[in-house]
Protein backbone atom coordinates (compact mmCIF):
# COMPACT_ATOMS: atom_id res chain seq x y z
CA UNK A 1 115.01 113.65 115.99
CA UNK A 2 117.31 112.18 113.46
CA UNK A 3 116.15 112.20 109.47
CA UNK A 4 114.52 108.83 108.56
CA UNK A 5 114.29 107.23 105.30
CA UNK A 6 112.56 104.42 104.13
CA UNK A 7 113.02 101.69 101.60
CA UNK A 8 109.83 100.21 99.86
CA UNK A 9 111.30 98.07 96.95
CA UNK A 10 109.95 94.87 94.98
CA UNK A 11 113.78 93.53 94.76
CA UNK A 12 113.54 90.87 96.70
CA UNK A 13 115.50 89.35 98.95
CA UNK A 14 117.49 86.85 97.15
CA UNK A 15 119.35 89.23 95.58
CA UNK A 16 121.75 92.29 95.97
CA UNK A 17 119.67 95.07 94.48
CA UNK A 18 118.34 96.21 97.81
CA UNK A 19 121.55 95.99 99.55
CA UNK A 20 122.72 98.18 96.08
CA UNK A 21 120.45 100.84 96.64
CA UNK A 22 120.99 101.32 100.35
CA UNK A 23 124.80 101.98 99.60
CA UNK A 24 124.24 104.70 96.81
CA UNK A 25 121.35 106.12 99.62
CA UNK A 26 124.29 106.08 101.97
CA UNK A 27 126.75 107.26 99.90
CA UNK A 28 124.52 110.35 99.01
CA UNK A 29 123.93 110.98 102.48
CA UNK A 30 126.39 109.48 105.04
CA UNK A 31 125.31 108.67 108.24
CA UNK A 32 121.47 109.06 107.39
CA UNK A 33 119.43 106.48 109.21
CA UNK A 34 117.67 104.23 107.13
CA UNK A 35 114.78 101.63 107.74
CA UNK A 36 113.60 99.07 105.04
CA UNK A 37 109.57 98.93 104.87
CA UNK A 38 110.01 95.80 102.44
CA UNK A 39 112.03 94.49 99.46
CA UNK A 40 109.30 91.68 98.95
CA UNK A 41 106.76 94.01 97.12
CA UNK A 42 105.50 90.80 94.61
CA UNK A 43 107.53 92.03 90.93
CA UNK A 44 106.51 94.89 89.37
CA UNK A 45 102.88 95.14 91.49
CA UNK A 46 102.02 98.31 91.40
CA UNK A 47 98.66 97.92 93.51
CA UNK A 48 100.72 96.25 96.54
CA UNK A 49 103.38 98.18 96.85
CA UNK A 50 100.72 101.30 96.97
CA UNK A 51 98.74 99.37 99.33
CA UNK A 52 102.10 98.42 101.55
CA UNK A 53 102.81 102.13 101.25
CA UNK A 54 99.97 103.48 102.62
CA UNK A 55 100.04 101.22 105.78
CA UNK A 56 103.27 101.81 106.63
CA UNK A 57 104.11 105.26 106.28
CA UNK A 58 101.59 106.72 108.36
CA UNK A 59 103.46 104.70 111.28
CA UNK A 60 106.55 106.72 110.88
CA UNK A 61 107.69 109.80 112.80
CA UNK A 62 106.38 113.38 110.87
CA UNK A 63 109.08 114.23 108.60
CA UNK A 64 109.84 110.49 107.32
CA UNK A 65 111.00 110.22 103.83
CA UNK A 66 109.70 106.87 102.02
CA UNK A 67 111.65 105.98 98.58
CA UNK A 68 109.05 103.95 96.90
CA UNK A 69 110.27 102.48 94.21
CA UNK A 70 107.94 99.46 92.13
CA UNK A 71 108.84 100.35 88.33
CA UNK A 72 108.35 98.47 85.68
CA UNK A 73 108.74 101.32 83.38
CA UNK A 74 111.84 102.02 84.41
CA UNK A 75 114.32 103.76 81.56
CA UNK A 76 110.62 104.94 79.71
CA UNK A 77 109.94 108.48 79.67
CA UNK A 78 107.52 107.81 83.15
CA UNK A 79 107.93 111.09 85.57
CA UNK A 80 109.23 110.91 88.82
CA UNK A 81 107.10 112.31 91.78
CA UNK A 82 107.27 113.76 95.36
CA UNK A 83 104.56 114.01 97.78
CA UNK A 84 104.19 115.31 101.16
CA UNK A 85 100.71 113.70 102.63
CA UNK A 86 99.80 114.23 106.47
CA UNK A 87 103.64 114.81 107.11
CA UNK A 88 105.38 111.54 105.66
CA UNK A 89 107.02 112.58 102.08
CA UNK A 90 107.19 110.14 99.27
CA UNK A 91 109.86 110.23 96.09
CA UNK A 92 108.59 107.77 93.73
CA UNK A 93 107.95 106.37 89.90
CA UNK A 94 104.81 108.66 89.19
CA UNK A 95 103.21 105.13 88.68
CA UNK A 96 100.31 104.94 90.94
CA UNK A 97 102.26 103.37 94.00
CA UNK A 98 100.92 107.07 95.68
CA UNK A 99 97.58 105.80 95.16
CA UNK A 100 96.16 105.05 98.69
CA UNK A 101 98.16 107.39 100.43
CA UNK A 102 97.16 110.50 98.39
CA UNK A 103 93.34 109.71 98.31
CA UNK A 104 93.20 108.99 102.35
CA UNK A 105 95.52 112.27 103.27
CA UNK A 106 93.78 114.95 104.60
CA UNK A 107 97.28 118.06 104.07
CA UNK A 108 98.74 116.83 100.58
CA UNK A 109 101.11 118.53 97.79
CA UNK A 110 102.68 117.21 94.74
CA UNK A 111 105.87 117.73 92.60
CA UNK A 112 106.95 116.69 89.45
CA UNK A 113 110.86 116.03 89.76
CA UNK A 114 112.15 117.98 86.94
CA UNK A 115 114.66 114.82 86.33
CA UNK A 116 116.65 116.76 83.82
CA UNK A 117 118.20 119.00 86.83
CA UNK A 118 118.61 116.44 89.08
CA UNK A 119 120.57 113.37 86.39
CA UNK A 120 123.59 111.50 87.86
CA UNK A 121 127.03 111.12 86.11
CA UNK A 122 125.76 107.84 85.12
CA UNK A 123 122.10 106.99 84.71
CA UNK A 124 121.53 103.49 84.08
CA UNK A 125 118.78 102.68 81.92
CA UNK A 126 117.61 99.73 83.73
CA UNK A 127 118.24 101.11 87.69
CA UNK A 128 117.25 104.35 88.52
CA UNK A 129 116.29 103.51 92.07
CA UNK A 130 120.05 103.49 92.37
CA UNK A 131 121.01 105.87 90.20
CA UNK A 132 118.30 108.59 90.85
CA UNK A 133 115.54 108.38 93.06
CA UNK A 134 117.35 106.58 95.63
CA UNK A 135 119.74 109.62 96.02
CA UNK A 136 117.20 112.08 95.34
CA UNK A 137 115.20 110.96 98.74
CA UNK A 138 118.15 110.60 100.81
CA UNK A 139 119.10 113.89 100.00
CA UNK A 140 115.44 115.22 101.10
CA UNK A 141 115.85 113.30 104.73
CA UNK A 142 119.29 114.95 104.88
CA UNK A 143 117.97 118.25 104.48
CA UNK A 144 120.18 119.39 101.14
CA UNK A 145 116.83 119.23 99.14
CA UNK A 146 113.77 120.64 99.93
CA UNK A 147 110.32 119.18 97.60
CA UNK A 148 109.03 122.27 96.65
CA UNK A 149 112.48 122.91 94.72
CA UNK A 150 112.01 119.70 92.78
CA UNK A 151 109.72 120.44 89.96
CA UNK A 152 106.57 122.36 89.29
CA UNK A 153 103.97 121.78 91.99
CA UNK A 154 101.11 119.08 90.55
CA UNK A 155 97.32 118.57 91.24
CA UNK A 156 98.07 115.21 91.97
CA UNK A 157 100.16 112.47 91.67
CA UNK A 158 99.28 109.32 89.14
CA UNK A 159 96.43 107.11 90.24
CA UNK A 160 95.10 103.43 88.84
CA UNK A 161 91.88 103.32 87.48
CA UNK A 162 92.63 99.49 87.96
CA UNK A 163 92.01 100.06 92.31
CA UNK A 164 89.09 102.50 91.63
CA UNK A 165 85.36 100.73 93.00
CA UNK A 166 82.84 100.57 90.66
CA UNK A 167 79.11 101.19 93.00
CA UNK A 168 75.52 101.19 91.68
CA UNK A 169 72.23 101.88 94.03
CA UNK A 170 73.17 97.86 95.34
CA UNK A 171 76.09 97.84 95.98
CA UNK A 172 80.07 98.25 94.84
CA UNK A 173 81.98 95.87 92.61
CA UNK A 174 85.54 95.90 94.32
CA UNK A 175 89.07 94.67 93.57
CA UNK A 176 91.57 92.42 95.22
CA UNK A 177 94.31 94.35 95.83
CA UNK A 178 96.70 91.77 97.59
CA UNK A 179 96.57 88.39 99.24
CA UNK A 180 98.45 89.15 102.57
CA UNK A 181 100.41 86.67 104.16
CA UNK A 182 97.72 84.84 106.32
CA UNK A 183 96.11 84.64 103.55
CA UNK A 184 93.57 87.15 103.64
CA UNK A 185 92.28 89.06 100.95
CA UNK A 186 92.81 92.58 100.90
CA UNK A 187 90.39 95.10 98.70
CA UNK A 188 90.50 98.23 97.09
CA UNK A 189 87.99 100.05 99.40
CA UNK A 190 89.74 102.25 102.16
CA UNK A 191 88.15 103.91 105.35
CA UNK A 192 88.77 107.26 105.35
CA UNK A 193 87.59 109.73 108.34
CA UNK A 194 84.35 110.61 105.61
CA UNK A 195 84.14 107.19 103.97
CA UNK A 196 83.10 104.75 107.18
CA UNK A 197 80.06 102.31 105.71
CA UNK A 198 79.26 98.90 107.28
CA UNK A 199 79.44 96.04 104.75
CA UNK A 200 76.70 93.22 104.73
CA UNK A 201 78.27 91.08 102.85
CA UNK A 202 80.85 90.33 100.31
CA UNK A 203 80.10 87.91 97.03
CA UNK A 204 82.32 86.01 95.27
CA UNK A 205 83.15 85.46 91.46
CA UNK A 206 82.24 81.81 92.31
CA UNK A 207 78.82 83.17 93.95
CA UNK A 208 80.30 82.13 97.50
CA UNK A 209 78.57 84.89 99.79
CA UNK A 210 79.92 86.09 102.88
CA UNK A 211 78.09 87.61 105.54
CA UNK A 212 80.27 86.88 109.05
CA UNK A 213 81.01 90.58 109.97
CA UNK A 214 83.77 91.02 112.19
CA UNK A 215 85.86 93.65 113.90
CA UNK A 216 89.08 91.41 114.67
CA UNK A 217 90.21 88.08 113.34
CA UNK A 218 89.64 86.40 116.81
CA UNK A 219 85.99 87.10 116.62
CA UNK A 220 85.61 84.62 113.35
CA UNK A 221 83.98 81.46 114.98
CA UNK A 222 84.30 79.83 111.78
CA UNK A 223 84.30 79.76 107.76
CA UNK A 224 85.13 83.51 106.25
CA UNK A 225 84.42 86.90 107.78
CA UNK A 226 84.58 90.43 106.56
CA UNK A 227 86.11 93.38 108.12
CA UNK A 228 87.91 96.87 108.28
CA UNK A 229 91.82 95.38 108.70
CA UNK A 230 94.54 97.91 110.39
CA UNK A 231 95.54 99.65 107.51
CA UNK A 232 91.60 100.74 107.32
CA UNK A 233 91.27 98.46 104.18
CA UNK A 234 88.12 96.04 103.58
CA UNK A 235 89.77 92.49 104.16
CA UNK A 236 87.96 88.95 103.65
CA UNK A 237 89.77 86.90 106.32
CA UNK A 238 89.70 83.45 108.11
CA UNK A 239 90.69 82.45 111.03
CA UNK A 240 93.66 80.23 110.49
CA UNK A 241 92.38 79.45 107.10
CA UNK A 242 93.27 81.52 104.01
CA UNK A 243 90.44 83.12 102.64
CA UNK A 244 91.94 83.24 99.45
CA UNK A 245 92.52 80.23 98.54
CA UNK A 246 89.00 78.99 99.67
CA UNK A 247 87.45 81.84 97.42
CA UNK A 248 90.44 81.41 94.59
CA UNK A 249 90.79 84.79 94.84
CA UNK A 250 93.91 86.40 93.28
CA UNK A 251 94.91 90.14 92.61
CA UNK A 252 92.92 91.95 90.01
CA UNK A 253 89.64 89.65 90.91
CA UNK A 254 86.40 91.73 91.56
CA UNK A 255 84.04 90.69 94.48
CA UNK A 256 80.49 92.03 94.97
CA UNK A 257 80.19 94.16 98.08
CA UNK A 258 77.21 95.23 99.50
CA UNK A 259 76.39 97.76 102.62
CA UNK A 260 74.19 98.26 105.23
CA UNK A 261 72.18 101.29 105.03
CA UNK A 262 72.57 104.58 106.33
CA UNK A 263 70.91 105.10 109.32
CA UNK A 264 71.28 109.03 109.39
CA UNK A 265 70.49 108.70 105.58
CA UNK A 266 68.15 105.89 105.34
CA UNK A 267 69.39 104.85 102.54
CA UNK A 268 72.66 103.56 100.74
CA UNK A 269 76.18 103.90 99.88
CA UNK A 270 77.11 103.75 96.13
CA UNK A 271 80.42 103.55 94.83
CA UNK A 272 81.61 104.08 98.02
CA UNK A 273 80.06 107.76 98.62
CA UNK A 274 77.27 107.99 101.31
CA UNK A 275 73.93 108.62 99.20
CA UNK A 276 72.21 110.92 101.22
């Protein structure tokens, strides 16, 4: 099967900095095939293109190479990373956009590019997913560059303390990550295949409480519902009605989550690890 590589951008589509990148991806590797995840990553969001990132990739043939690149601190003395996670490899601002990807993979490594033997002719200061990681990932798909000759193998790559649950004995205080484009809002509690609890219910800031627990949006009857959404993320939904903006709910709000207990454990989850 042919190399893939993917681009995950926040550059928009009213503008030619996608359609820039692709050609110096191209030009580094001719005839590589190359499919675009999104360019409509909301500016400089860290926690949605990470999010966006970790739904998509695992949908790609083993072997895909993702170019991730969200970064605001671009032309800063920020690191570059590759991963490989479950078979999909990453090249990336070492930013956090790895965030839900790394924590859900089950086979992971991580390299630190060592940028300094890797620099263009011309770096620009204010386009490096051009200049450098761009080219960088499309030589991985082609082959020419394997990740363990990148840089100096790393425990990990750079995670947000922002998208990080905060639990007690009652329950977990969670953030939006995104509102989706039905509206929904997305939080910053993943499934995993050892993280599965049920939720109860889901509170508010305004003190709204949800407790319509669904597994698909068809089941909603009516008002709000909570469930696990098909990237494995906690989602408050509504059935052609955006939960969002009947919660006013933006990214970076908390909402109150509770669970239902443990029936092997008879008791809890807290901060989204099984109490037993």
């Amino acid at each position: 099967m042919a190399a893939i590589l993917t681009l995950l951008t926040d550059f928009g589509t009213d503008s030619g900095y996608g359609g820039t990148m692709l050609g110096a991806v191209l030009r580094a590797a001719p005839g590589l095939r190359v499919e675009v995840i999104t360019h409509g990553i909301p500016r400089t969001d860290i926690g949605a293109g990470a999010y966006w990132l970790a739904a998509s990739a695992p949908a790609f043939p083993e072997g895909t190479v993702h170019c991730a690149v969200v970064d605001p601190g671009v032309g800063s003395e920020r690191t570059l990373v590759a991963a490989a996670v479950d078979g999909q490899l990453v090249v990336a601002p070492d930013n956090s956009l790895l965030h839900f990807l790394w924590q859900r993979g089950k086979e992971r490594a991580a390299f630190r590019i060592a940028t300094d033997l890797h620099l263009p002719a011309q770096l620009s200061g204010t386009f490096h997913g051009r200049d450098l990681i761009g080219p960088l990932a499309a030589r991985i798909a082609s082959g020419e560059l394997a990740l363990g000759k990148l840089g100096p193998r790393v425990l990990s790559p750079a995670l947000l303390p922002g998208l990080l649950p905060q639990g007690d004995a009652e329950g977990t205080w969670a953030p939006v990550v995104l509102v989706d484009h039905f509206g929904g809002a997305i939080l910053a509690v993943a499934r995993t295949p050892w993280y599965a609890p049920q939720p109860a219910s889901v509170t508010a800031p305004g003190g709204r409480e949800i407790r319509q627990v669904v597994r698909s949006y068809h089941e909603i009857e009516s008002g709000l519902a909570i469930l696990w959404n098909s990237a494995g993320h906690l989602e408050i939904a509504g059935n052609r009605v955006s939960a969002a903006q009947e919660l006013r709910l933006r990214p970076g709000d908390r909402v109150r989550v509770t669970w239902v207990a443990d029936p092997t454990a008879g008791r809890g989850v807290v901060a989204g690890v099984a109490v037993r």
